[in-house]
Protein backbone atom coordinates (compact mmCIF):
# COMPACT_ATOMS: atom_id res chain seq x y z
CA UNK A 1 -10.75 -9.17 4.77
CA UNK A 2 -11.46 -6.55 2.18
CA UNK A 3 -14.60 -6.85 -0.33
CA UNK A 4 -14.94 -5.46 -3.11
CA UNK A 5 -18.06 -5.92 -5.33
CA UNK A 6 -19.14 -4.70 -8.58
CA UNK A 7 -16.83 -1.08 -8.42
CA UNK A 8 -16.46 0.48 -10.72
CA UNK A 9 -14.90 4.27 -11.41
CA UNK A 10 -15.30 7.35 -13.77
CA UNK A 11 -13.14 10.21 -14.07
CA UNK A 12 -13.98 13.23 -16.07
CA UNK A 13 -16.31 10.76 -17.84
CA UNK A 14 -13.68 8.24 -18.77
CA UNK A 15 -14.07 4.78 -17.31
CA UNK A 16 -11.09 3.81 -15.10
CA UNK A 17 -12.18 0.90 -13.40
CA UNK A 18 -14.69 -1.93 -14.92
CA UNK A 19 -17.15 -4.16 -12.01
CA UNK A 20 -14.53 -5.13 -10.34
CA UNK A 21 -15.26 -7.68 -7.68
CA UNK A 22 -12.52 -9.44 -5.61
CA UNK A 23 -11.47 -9.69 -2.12
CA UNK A 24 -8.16 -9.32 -0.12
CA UNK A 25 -7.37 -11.73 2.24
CA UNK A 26 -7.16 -10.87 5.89
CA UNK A 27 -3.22 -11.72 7.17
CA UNK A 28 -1.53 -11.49 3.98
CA UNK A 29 0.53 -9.27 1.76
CA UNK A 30 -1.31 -8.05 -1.00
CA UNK A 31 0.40 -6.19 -4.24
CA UNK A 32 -1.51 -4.83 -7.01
CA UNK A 33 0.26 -4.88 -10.28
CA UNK A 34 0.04 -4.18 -13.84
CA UNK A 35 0.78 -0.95 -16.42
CA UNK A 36 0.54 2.42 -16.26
CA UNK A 37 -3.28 3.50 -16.64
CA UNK A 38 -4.68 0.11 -15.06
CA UNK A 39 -6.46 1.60 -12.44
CA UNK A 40 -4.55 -0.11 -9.35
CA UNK A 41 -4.26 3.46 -7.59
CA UNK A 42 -7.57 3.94 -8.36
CA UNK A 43 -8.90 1.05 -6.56
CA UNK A 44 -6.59 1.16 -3.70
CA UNK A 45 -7.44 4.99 -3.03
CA UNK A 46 -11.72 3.85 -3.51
CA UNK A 47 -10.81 1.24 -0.87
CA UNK A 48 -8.81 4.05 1.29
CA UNK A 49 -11.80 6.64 1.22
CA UNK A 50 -9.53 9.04 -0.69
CA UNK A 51 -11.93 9.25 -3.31
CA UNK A 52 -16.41 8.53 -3.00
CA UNK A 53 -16.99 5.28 -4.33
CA UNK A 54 -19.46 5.84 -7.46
CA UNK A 55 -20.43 2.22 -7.80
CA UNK A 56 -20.51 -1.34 -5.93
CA UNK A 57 -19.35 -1.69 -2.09
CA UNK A 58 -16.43 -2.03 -0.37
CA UNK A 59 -16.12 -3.09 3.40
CA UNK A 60 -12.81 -3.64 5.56
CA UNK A 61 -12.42 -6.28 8.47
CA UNK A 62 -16.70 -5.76 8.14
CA UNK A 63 -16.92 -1.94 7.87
CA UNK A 64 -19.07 -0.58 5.32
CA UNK A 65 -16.53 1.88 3.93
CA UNK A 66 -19.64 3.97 2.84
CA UNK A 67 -21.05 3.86 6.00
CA UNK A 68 -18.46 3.89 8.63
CA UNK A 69 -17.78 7.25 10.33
CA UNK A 70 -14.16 8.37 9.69
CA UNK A 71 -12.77 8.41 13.13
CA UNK A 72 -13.65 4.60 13.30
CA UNK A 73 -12.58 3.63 9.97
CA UNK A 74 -9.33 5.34 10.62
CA UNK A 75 -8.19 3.10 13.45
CA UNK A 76 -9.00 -0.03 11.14
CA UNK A 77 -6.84 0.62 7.99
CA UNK A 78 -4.04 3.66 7.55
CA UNK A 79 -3.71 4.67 3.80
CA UNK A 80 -0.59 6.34 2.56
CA UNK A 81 -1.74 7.95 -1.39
CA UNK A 82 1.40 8.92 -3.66
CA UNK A 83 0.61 13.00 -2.98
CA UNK A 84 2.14 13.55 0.16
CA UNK A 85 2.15 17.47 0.22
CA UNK A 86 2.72 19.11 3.78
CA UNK A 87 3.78 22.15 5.24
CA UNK A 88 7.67 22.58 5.07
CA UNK A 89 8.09 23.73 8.75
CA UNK A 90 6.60 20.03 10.12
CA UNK A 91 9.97 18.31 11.56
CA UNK A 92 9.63 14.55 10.93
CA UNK A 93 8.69 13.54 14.61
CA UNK A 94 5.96 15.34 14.12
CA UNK A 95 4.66 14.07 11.40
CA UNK A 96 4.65 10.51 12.56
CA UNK A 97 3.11 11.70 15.21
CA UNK A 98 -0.18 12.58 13.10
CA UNK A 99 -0.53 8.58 12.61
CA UNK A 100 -1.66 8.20 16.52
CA UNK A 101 -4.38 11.13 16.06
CA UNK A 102 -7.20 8.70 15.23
CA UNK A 103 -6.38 6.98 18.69
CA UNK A 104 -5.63 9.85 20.89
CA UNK A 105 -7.86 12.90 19.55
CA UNK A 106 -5.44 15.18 20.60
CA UNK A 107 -4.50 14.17 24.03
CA UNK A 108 -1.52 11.83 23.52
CA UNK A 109 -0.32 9.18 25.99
CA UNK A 110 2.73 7.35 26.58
CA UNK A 111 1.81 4.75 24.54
CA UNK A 112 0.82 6.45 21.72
CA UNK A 113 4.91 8.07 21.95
CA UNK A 114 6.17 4.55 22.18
CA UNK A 115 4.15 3.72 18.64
CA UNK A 116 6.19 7.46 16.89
CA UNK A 117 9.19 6.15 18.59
CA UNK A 118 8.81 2.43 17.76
CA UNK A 119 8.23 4.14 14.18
CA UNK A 120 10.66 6.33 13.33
CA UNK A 121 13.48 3.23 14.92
CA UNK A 122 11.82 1.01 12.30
CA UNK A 123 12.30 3.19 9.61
CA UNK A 124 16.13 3.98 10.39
CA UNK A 125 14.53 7.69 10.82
CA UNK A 126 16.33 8.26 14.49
CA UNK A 127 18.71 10.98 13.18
CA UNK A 128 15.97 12.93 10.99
CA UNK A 129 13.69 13.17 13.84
CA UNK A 130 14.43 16.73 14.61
CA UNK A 131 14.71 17.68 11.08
CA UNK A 132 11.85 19.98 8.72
CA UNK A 133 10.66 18.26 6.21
CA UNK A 134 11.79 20.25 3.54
CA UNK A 135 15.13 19.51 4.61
CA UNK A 136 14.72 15.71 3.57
CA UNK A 137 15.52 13.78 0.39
CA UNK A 138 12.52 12.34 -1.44
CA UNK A 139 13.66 9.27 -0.06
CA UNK A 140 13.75 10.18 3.16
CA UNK A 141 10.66 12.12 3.25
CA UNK A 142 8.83 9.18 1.65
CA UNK A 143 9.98 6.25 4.87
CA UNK A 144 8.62 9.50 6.97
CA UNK A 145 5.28 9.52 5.72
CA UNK A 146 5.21 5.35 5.80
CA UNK A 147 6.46 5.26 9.41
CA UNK A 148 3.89 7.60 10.15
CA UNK A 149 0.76 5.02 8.34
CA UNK A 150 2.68 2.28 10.32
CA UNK A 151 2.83 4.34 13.88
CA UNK A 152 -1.70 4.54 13.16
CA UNK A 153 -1.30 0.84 13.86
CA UNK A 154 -4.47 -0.98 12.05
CA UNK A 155 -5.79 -4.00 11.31
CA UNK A 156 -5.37 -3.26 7.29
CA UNK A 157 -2.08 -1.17 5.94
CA UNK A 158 -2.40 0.46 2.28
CA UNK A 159 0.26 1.56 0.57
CA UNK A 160 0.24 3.36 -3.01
CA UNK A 161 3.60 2.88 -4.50
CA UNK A 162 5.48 3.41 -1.65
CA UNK A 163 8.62 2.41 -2.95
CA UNK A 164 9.12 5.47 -4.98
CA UNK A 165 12.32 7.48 -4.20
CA UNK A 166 13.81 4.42 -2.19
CA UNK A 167 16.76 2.62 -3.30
CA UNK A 168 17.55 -0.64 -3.33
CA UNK A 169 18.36 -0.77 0.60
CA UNK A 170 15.33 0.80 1.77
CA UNK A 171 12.97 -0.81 -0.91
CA UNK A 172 14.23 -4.23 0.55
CA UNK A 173 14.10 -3.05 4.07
CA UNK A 174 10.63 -1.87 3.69
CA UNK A 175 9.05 -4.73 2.31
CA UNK A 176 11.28 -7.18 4.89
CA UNK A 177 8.92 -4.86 7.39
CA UNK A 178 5.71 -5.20 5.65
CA UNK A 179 6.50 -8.89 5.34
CA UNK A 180 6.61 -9.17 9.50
CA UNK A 181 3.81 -6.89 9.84
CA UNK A 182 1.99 -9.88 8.11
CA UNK A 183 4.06 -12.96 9.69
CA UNK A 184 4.16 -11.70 13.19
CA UNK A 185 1.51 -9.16 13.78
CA UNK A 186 -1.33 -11.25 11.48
CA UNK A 187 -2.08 -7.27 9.84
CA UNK A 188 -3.17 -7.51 6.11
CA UNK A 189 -1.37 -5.42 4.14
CA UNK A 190 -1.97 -4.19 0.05
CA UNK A 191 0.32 -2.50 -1.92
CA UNK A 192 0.44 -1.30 -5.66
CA UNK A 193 4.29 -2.15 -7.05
CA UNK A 194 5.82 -1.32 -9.96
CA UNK A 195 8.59 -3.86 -10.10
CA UNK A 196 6.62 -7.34 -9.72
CA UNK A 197 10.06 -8.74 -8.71
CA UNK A 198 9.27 -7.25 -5.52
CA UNK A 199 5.50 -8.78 -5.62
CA UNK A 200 7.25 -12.22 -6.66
CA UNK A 201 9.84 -12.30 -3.58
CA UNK A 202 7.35 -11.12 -1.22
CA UNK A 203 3.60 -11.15 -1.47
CA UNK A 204 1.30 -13.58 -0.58
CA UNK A 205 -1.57 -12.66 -2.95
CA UNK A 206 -1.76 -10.44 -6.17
CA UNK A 207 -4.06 -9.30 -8.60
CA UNK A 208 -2.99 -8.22 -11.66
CA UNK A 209 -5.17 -5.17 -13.53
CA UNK A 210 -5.39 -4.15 -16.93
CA UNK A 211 -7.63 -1.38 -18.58
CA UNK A 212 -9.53 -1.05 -15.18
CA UNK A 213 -10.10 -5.27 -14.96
CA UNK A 214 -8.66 -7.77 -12.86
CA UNK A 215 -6.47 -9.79 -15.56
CA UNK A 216 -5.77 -12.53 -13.21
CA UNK A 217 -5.22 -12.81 -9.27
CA UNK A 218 -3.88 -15.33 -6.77
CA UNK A 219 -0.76 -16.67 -5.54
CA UNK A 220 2.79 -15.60 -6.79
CA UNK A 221 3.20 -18.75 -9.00
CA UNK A 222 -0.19 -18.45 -10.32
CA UNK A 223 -0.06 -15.10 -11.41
CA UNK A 224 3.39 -14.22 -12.64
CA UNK A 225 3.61 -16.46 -15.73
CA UNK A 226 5.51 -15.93 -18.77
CA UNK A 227 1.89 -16.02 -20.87
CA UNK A 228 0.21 -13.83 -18.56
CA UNK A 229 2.99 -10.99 -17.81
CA UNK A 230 3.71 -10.36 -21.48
CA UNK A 231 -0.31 -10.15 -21.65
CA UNK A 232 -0.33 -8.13 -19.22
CA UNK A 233 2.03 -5.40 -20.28
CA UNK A 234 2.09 -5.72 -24.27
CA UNK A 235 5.83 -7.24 -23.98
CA UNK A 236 7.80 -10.08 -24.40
CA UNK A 237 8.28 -11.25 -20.63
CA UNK A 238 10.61 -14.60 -19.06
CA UNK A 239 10.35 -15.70 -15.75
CA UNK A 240 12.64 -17.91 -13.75
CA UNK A 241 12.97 -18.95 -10.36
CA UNK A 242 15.46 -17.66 -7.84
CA UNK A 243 14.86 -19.72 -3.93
CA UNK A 244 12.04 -20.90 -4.60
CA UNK A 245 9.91 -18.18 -6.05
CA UNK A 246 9.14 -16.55 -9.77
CA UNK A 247 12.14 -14.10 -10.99
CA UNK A 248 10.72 -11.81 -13.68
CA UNK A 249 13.46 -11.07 -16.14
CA UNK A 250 11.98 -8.21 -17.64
CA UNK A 251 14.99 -6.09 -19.03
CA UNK A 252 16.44 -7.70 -21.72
């Protein structure tokens, strides 16, 4: 499980984020949702230690995230941030690789391979593997840096937006992965999403911010209401169903 009590978040004086207490349930999906400016990066780069926590606590599976030295926090929960700057002669495999560093300090083993290989196969990244970086799309260069959060192998996976730069194929394959990371593997997993249809078809849990406050959180049907959505981003918003599960018809 992930706690988080009474957080909240300044930058450059400006509040971001408001006392925000929730938790994240251990073994499920996760997606945080709502508008621009919310604050959902925010929070899910506090929880990731991208950024010092100014106010409240936060702990994952138990660890003090304040407390917790970084090696040991690291094999507990991967983060993957939406600035994923590297060095343009870094081929792909080798990146990846960078995910089993927390494990293997340098001196990798044969299973720490079989987690890069195991990877870049999930990712459809097989014929890349040799390639630089800068010689990738964004889309490619984006299921790199996920296989390589997925090849760290933790108990919590946290992803910021990581559908950016995939299309429809590879948005839909990725969360079909995330999903069985969840239903097979028992990992939790949170993501911040942009299009809540993908939140509706597949999350367990989400918590909807606005203005740096929780709005509303809990299951799919709970949360993504007609009354609530068009609350939650200033528009008129109709939702449906489509097998079984909201269908936000946002466009019209």
């Amino acid at each position: 499980m992930i706690e988080i009590r009474a957080v909240s978040h300044q930058i450059a004086g400006t509040p971001i984020l408001h006392d925000i207490t929730t938790r994240l349930p251990e073994g499920r999906l996760t997606a945080l949702i709502g508008p621009n400016g919310a604050g959902k990066s925010t929070l899910l780069r506090l929880v990731g230690r991208l950024e010092p926590l100014q106010a409240g606590r936060i702990s994952v599976a138990g660890h003090d995230i304040a407390a917790t030295p970084t090696d040991r926090l690291a094999q507990v929960m991967a983060i993957l941030g939406q600035q994923t700057l590297i060095a343009s002669r870094l081929r792909l495999a080798e990146l990846v690789a960078f995910g089993r560093w927390p494990h293997h300090k340098g001196r990798p083993k044969a299973a720490d391979r079989a987690h890069v290989d195991e990877a870049i196969r999930t990712f459809a990244l097989g014929p890349l593997a040799h390639r630089f970086m800068d010689e990738l799309s964004g889309g490619q260069a984006q299921r790199a840096h996920i296989a390589m959060a997925f090849a760290q192998d933790t108990e919590w996976l946290l992803l910021d937006e990581p559908l950016n730069n995939l299309d429809m194929s590879h948005a839909r394959a990725l969360m079909a992965r995330l999903r069985a990371l969840v239903d097979q593997q028992g990992r939790g997993v949170a993501v911040v999403l942009h299009e809540v249809n993908y939140a509706a078809a597949w999350a367990d849990h989400i918590i909807a911010l606005k203005d740096g406050r929780i709005l509303a959180e809990g299951a799919p049907d709970a949360v993504l209401t007609e009354d609530l959505l068009s609350r939650l981003y200033d528009a008129p918003i109709a939702v449906g169903r489509h097998q079984g599960r909201p269908l936000v018809l946002h466009h019209a």
